[in-house]
N, C-alpha and C. Protein backbone atom coordinates (compact mmCIF):
# COMPACT_ATOMS: atom_id res chain seq x y z
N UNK A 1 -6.62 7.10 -1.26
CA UNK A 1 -6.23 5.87 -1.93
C UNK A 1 -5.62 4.93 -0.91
N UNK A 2 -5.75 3.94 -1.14
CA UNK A 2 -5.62 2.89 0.07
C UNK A 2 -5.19 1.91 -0.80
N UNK A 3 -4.32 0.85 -0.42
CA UNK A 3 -3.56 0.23 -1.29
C UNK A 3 -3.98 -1.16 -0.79
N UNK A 4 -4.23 -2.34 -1.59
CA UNK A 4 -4.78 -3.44 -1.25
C UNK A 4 -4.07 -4.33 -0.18
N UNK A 5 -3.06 -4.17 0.01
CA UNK A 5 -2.27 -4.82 0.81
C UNK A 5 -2.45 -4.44 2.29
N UNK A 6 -3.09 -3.53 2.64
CA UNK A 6 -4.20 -3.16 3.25
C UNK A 6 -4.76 -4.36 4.67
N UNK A 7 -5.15 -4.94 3.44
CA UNK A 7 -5.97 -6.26 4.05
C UNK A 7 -5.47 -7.24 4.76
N UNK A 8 -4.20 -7.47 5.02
CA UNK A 8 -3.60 -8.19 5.46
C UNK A 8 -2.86 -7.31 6.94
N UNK A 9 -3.43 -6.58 7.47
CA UNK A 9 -3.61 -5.55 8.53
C UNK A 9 -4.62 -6.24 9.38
N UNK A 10 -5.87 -6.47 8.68
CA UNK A 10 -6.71 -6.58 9.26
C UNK A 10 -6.96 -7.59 10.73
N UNK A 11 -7.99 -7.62 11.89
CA UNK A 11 -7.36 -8.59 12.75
C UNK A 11 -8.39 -9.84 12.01
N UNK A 12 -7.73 -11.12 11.66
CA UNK A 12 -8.66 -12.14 11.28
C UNK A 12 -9.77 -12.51 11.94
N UNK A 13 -9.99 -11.99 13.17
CA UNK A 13 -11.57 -12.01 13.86
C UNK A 13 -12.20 -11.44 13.28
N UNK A 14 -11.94 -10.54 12.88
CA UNK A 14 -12.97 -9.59 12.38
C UNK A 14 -13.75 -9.60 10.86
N UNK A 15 -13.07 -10.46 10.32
CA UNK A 15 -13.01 -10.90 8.94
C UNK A 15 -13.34 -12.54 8.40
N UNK A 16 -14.74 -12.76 9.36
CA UNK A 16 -14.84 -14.23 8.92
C UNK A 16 -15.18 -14.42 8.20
N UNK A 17 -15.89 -13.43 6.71
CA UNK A 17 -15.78 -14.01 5.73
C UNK A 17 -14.74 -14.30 4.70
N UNK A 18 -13.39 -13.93 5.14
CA UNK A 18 -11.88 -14.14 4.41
C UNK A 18 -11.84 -15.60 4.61
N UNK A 19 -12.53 -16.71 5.85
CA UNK A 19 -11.94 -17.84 6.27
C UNK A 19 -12.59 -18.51 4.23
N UNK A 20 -13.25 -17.75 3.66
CA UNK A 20 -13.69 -18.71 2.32
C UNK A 20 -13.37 -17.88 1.30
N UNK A 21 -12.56 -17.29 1.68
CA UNK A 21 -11.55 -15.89 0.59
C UNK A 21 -11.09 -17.18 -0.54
N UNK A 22 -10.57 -17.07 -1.27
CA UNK A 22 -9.19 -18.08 -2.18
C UNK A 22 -7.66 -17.65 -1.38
N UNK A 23 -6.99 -18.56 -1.36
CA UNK A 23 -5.75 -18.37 -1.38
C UNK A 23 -4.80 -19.38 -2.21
N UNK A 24 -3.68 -18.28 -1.89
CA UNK A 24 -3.03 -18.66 -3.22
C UNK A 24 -1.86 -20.04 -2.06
N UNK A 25 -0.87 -20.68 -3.04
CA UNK A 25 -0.41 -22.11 -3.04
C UNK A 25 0.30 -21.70 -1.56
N UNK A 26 0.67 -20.51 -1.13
CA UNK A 26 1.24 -20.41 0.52
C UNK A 26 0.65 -19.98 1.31
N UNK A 27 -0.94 -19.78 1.19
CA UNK A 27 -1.68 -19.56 2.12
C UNK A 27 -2.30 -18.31 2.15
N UNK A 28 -1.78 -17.58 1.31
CA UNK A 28 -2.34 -15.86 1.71
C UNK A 28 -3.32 -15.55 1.14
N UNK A 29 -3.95 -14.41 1.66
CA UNK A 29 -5.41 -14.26 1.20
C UNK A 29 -5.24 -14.02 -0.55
N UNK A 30 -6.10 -14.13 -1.72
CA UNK A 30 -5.97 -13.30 -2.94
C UNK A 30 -6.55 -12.20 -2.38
N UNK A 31 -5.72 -10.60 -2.45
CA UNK A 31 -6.40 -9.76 -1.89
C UNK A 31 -7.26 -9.24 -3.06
N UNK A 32 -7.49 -9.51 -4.33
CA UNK A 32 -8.29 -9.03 -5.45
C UNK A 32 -9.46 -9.73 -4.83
N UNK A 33 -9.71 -10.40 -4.53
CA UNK A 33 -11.18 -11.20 -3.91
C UNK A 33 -11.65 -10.87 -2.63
N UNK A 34 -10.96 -9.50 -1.61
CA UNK A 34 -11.40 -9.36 -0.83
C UNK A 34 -12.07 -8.05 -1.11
N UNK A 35 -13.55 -7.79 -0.73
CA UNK A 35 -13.95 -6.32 -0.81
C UNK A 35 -13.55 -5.20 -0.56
N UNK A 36 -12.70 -4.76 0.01
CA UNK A 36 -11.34 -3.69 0.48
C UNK A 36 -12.51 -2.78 0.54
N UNK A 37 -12.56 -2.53 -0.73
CA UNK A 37 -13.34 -1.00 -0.72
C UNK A 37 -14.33 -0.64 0.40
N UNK A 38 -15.68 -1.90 -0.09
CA UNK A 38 -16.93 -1.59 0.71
C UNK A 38 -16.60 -1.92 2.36
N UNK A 39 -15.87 -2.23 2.64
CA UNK A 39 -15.44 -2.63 3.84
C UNK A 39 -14.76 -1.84 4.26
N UNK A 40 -13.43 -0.50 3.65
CA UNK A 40 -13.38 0.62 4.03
C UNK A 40 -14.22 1.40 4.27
N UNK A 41 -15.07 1.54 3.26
CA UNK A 41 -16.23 2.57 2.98
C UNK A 41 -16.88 2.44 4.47
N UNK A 42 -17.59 1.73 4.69
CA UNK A 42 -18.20 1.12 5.82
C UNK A 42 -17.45 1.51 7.37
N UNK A 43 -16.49 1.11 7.64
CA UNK A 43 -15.87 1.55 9.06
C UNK A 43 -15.57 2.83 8.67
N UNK A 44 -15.41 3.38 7.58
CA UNK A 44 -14.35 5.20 7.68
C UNK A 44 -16.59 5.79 8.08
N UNK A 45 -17.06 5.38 7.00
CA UNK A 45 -18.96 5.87 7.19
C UNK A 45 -18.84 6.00 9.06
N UNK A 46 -18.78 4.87 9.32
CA UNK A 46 -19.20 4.70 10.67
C UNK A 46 -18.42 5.50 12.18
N UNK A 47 -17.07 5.33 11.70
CA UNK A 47 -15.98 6.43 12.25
C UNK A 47 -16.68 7.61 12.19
N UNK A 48 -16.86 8.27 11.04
CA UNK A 48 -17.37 9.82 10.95
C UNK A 48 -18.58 10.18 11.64
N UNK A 49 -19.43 8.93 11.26
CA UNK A 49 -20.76 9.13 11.60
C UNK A 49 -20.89 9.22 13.12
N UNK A 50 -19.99 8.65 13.71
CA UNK A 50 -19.49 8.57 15.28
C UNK A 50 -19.32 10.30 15.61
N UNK A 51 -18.69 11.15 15.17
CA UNK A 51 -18.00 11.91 15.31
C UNK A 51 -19.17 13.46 15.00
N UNK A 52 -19.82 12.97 14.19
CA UNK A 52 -21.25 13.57 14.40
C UNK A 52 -20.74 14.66 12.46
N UNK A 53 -20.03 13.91 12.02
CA UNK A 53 -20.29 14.02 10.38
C UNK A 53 -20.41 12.96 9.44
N UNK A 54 -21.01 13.51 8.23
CA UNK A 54 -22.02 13.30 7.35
C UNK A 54 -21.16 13.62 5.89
N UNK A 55 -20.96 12.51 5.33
CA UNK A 55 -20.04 12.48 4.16
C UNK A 55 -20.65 11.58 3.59
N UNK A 56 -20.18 11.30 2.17
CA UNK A 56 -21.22 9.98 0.98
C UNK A 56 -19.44 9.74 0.84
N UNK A 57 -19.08 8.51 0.67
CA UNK A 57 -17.97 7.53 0.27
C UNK A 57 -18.08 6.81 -0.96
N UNK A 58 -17.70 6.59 -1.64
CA UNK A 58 -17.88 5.70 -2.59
C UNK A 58 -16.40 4.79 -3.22
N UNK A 59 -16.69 3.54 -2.94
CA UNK A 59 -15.71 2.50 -2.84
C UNK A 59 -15.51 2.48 -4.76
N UNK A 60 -14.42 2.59 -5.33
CA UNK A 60 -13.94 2.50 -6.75
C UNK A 60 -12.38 1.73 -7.03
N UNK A 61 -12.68 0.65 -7.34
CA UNK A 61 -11.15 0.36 -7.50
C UNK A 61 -10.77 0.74 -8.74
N UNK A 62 -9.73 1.50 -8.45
CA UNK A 62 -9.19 2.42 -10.15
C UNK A 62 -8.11 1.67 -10.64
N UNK A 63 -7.63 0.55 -10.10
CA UNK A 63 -6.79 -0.33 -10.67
C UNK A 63 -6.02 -0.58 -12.27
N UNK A 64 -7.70 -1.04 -12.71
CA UNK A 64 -8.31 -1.20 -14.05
C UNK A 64 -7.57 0.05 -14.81
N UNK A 65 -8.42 1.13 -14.55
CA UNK A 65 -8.21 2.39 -15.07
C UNK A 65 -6.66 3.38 -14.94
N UNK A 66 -6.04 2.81 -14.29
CA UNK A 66 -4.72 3.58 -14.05
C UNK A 66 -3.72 2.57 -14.88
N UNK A 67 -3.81 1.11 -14.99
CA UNK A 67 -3.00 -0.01 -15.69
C UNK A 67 -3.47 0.47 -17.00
N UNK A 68 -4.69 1.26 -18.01
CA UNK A 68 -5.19 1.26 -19.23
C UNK A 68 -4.73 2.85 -19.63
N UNK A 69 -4.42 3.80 -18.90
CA UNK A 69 -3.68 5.02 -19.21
C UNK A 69 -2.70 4.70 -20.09
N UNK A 70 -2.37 5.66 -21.64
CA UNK A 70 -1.19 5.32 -22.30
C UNK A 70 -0.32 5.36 -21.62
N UNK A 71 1.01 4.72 -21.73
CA UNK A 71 2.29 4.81 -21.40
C UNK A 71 2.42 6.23 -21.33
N UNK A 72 3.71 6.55 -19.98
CA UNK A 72 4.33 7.94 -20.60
C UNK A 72 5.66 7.45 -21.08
N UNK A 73 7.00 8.00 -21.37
CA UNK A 73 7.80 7.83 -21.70
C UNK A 73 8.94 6.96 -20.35
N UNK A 74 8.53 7.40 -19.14
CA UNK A 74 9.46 6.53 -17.99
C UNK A 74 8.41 5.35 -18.37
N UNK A 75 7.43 4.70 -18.61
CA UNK A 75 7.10 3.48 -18.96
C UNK A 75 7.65 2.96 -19.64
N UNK A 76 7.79 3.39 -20.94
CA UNK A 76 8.73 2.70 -21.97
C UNK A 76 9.79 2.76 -21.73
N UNK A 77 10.83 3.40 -21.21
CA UNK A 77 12.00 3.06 -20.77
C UNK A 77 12.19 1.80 -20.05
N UNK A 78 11.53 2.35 -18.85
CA UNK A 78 11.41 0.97 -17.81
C UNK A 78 10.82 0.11 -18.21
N UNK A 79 10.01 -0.30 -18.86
CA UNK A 79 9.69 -1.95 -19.46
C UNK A 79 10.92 -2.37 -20.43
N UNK A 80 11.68 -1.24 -21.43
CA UNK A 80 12.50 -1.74 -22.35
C UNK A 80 13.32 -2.14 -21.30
N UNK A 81 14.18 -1.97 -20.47
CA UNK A 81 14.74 -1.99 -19.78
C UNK A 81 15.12 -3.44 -19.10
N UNK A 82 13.65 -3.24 -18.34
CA UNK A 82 13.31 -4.69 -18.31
C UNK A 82 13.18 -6.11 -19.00
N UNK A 83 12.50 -5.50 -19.90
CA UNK A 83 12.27 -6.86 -21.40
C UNK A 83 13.75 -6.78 -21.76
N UNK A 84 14.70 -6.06 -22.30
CA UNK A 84 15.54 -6.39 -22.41
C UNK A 84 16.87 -7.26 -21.82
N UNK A 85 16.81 -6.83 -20.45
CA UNK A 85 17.76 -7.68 -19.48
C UNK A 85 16.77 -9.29 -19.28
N UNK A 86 15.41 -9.05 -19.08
CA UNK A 86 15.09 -10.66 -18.99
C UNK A 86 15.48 -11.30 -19.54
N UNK A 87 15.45 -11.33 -21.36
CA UNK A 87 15.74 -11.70 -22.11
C UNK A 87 17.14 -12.17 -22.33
N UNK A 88 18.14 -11.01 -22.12
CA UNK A 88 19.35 -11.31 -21.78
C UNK A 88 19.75 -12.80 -20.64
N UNK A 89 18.89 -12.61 -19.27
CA UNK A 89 19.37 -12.66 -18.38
C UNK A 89 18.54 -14.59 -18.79
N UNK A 90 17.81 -14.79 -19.83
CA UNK A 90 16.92 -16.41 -20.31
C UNK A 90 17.93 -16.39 -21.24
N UNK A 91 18.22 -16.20 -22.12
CA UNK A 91 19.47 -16.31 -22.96
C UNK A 91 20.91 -17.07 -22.53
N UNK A 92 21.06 -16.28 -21.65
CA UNK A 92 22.18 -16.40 -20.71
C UNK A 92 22.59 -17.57 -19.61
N UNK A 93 20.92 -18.35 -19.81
CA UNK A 93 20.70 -19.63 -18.84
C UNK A 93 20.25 -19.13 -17.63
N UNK A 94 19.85 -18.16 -17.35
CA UNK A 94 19.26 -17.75 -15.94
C UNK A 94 17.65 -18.16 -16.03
N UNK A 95 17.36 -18.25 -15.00
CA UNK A 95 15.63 -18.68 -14.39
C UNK A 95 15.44 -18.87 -13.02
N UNK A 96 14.54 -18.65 -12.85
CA UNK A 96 13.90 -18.63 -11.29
C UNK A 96 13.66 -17.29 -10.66
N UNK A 97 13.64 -15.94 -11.90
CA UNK A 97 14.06 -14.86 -10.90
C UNK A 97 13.61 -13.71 -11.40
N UNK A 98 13.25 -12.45 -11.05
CA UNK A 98 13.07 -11.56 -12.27
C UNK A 98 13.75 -10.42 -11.75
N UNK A 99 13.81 -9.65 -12.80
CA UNK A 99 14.62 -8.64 -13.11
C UNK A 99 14.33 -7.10 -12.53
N UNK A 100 14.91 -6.07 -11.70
CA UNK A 100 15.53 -5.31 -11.31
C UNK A 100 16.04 -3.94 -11.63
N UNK A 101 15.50 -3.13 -11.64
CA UNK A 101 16.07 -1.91 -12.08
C UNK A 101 16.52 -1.20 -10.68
N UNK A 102 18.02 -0.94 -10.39
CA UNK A 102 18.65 0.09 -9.66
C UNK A 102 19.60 0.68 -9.61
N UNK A 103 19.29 1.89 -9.84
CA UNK A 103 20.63 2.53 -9.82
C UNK A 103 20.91 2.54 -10.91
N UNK A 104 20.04 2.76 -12.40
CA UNK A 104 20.50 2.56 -13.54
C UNK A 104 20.81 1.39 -13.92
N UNK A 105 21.08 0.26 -13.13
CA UNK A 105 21.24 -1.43 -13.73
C UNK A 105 20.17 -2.40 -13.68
N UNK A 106 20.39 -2.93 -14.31
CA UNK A 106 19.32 -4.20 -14.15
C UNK A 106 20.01 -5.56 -13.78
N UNK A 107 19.62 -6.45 -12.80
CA UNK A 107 19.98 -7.47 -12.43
C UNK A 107 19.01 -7.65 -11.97
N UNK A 108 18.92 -9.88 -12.25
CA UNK A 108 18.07 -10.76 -11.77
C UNK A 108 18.84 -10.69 -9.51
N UNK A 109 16.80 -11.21 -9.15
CA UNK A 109 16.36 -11.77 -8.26
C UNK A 109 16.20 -12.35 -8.15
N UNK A 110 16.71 -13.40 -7.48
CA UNK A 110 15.96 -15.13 -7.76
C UNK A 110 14.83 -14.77 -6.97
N UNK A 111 13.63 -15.66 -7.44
CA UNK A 111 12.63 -16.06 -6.47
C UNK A 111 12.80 -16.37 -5.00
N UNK A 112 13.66 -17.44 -5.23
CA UNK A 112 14.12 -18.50 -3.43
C UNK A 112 14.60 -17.12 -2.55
N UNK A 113 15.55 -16.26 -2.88
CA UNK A 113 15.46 -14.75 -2.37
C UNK A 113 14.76 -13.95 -1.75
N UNK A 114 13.68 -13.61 -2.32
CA UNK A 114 12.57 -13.07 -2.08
C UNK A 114 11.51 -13.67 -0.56
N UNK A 115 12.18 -15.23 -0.18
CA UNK A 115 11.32 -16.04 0.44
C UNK A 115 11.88 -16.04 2.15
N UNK A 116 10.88 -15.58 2.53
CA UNK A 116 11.49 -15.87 4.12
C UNK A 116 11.43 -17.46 4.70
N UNK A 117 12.48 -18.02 5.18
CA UNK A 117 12.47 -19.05 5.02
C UNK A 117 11.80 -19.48 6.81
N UNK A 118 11.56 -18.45 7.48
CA UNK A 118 10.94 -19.12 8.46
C UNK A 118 9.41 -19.11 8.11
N UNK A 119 8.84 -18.36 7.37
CA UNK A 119 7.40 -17.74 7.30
C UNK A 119 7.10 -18.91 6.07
N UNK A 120 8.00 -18.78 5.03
CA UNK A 120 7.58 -19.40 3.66
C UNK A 120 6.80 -18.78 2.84
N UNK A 121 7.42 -17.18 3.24
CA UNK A 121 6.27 -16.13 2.32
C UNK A 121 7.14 -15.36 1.84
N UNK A 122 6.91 -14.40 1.38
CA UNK A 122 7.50 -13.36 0.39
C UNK A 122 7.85 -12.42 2.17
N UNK A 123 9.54 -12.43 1.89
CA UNK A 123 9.88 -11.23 2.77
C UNK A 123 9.14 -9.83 2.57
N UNK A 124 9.06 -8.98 3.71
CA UNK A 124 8.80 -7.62 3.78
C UNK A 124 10.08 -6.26 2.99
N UNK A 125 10.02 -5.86 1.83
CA UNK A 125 10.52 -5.29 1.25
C UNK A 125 10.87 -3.88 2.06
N UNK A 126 11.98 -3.10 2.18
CA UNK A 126 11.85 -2.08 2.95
C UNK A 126 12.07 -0.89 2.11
N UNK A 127 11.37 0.08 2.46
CA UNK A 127 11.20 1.59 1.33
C UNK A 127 12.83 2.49 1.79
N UNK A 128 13.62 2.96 1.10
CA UNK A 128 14.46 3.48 1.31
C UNK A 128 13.94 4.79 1.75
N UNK A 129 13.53 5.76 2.55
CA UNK A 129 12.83 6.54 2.69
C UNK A 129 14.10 7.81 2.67
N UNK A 130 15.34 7.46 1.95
CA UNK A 130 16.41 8.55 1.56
C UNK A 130 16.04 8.71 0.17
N UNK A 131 15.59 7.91 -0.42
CA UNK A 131 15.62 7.96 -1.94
C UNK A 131 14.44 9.21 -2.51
N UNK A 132 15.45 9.75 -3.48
CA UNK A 132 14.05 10.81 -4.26
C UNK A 132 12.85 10.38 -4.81
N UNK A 133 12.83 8.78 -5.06
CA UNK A 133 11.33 8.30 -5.77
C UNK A 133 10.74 8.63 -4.20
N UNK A 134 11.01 8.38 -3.12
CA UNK A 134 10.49 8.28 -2.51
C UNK A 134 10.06 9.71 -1.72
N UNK A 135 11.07 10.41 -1.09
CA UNK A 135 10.53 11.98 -1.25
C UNK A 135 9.19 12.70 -2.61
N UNK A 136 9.73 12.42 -3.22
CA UNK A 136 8.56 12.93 -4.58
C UNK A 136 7.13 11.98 -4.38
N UNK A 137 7.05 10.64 -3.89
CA UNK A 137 5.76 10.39 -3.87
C UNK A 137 5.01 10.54 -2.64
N UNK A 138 5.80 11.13 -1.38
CA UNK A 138 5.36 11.25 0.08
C UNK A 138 5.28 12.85 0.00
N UNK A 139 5.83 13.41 -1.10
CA UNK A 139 5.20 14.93 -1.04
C UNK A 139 3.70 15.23 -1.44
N UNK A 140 3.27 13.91 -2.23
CA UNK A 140 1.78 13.78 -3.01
C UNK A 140 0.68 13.39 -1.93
N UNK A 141 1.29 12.85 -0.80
CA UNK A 141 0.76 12.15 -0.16
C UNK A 141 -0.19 13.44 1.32
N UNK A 142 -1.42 12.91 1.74
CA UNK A 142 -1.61 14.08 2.69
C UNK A 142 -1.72 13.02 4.12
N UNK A 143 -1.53 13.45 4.77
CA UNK A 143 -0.82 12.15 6.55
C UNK A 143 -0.80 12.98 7.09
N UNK A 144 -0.63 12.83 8.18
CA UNK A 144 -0.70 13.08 9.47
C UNK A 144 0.94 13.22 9.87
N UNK A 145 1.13 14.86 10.33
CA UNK A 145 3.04 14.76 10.79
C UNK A 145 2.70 14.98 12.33
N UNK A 146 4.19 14.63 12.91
CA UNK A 146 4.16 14.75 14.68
C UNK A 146 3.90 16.21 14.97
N UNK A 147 4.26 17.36 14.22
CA UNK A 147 3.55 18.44 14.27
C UNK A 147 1.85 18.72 14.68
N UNK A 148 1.66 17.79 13.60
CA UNK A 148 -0.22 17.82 13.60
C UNK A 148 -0.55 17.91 15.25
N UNK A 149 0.35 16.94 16.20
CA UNK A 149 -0.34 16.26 16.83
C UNK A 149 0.19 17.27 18.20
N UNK A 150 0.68 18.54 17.85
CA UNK A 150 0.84 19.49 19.06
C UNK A 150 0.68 20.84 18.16
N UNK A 151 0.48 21.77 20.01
CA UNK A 151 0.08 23.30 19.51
C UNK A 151 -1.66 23.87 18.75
N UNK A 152 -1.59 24.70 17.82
CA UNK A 152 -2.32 25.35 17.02
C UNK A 152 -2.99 24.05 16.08
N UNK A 153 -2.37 23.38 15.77
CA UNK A 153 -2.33 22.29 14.38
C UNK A 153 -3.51 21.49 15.02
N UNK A 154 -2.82 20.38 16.19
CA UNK A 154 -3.84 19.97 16.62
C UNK A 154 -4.74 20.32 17.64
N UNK A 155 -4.87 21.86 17.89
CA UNK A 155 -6.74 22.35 17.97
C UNK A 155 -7.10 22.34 17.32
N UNK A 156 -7.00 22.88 15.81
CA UNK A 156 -7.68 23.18 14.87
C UNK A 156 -8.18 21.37 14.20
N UNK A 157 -7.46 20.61 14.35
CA UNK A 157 -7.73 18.89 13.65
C UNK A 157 -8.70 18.58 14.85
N UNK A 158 -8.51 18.76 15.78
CA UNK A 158 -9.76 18.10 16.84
C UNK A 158 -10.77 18.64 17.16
N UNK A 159 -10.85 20.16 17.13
CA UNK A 159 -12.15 20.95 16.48
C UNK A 159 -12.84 20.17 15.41
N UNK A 160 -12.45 20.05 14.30
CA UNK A 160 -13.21 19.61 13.13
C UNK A 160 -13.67 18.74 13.03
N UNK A 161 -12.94 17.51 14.15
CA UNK A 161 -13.53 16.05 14.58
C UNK A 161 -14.58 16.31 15.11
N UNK A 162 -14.07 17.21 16.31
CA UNK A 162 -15.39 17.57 17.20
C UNK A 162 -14.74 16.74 18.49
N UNK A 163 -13.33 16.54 18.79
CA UNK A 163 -12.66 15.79 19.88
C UNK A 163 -11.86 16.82 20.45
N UNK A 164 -11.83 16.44 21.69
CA UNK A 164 -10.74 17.17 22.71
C UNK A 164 -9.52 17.10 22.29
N UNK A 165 -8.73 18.04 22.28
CA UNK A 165 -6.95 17.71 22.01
C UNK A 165 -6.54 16.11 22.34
N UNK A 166 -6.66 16.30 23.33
CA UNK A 166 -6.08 15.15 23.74
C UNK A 166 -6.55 13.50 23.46
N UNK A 167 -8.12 13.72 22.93
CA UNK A 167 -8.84 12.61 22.53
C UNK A 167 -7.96 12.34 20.88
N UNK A 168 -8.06 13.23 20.67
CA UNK A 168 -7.60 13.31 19.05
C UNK A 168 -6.25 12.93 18.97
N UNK A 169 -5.30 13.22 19.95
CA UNK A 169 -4.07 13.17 19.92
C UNK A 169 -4.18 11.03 20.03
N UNK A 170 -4.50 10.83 21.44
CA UNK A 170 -4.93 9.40 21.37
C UNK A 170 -5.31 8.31 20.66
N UNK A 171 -5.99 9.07 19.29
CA UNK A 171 -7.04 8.44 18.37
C UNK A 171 -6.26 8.17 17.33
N UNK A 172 -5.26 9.34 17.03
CA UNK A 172 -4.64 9.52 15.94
C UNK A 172 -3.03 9.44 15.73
N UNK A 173 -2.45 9.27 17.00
CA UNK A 173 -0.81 9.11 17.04
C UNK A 173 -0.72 8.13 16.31
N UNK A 174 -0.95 6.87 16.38
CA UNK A 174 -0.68 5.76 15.79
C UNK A 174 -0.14 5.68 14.25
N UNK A 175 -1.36 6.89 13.65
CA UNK A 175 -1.00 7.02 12.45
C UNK A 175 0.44 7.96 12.52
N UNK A 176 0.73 8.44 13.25
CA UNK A 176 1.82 8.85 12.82
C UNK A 176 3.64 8.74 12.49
N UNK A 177 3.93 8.64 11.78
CA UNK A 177 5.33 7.26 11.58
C UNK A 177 6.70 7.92 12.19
C-alpha cells in the first residue's frame, strides 16, 4: 500500500505529464488526478524485471472501498467527538479551523496555523513515533530494518534479488529510516 502523497516525491522531470495535472488555489498537484498506481505498477514491473523476476502487479485504488466499510465503534466515537466539539466550537463564535482529537480532548486548529508562511502551503505534520497509535500501525507494516541490511538477513534479501550484499545494501539503505 502506498499512500498518495507519494507523488509529491516524485522528481518533476520525470513527470511531464503533471505540468497539465489540476491544481488546487496554492499550486499543488490534485494528487486524485495523478495515476499513482499505473505509474507505480510500471517502475516496481521494471525494477523486478531488471533483477531477472517475473511478477503480475495490479494498480487498485481501495480508497473507495475502505471509506464504504461500516463504521466500527472507534469511528463513531471519533466522529461524535468531533461533530460534537465543531459544533460547540461554531456555536461558540469560532471559524477558520477544525477540530482535534488529543489526548482525549478536542480543540480547534485554525487554518492560518496549519500554513507555512514561507512556502504558503500546508506545514509538514510530524508522526510522534513514541505514541502507541503509532507503534500498533508500524507493527502492521513490513520495511526494511538496519538489521536487514547486515549479517545472515542481508544474504538471504540479496540472494532473492539476485544482488551482491553489497549491491543490495547500496540499493536499499535509503529505505531505511
Amino acid at each position: 500500500m502506498i499512500a498518495e502523497g507519494v507523488a509529491t516525491r516524485f522528481d518533476p522531470e520525470e513527470l511531464t505529464f503533471m505540468k497539465n495535472v489540476p491544481r488546487d488555489e496554492h499550486g499543488n498537484i490534485r494528487l486524485a488526478e495523478v495515476p499513482l498506481g499505473d505509474m507505480l505498477k510500471q517502475r516496481v514491473t521494471a525494477e523486478l524485471s531488471s533483477l531477472g523476476l517475473k511478477t503480475t502487479i495490479i494498480a487498485k485504488d481501495i480508497g473507495y472501498e475502505l471509506r464504504c466499510n461500516p463504521p466500527i465503534s472507534y469511528d463513531r466515537e471519533y466522529t461524535r467527538y468531533l461533530g460534537y466539539s465543531a459544533v460547540k466550537f461554531l456555536v461558540g463564535g469560532g471559524t477558520g479551523a477544525m477540530i482535534m482529537l488529543e489526548d482525549g480532548l478536542c480543540h480547534p486548529i485554525k487554518f492560518a496555523d496549519l500554513i507555512d508562511p514561507a512556502t504558503g502551503k500546508t506545514r509538514i505534520r510530524i508522526v510522534d513515533t513514541n505514541a502507541d497509535d503509532y507503534h500498533m500501525a508500524r507493527r502492521y507494516m513490513i520495511r526494511l530494518e538496519k538489521e536487514d541490511l547486515e549479517g545472515e538477513s542481508l544474504k538471504k534479501l540479496a540472494a532473492t534479488t539476485k544482488l551482491s550484499p553489497e549491491e543490495f545494501k547500496k540499493r536499499f539503505c535509503i529505505a531505511v529510516g
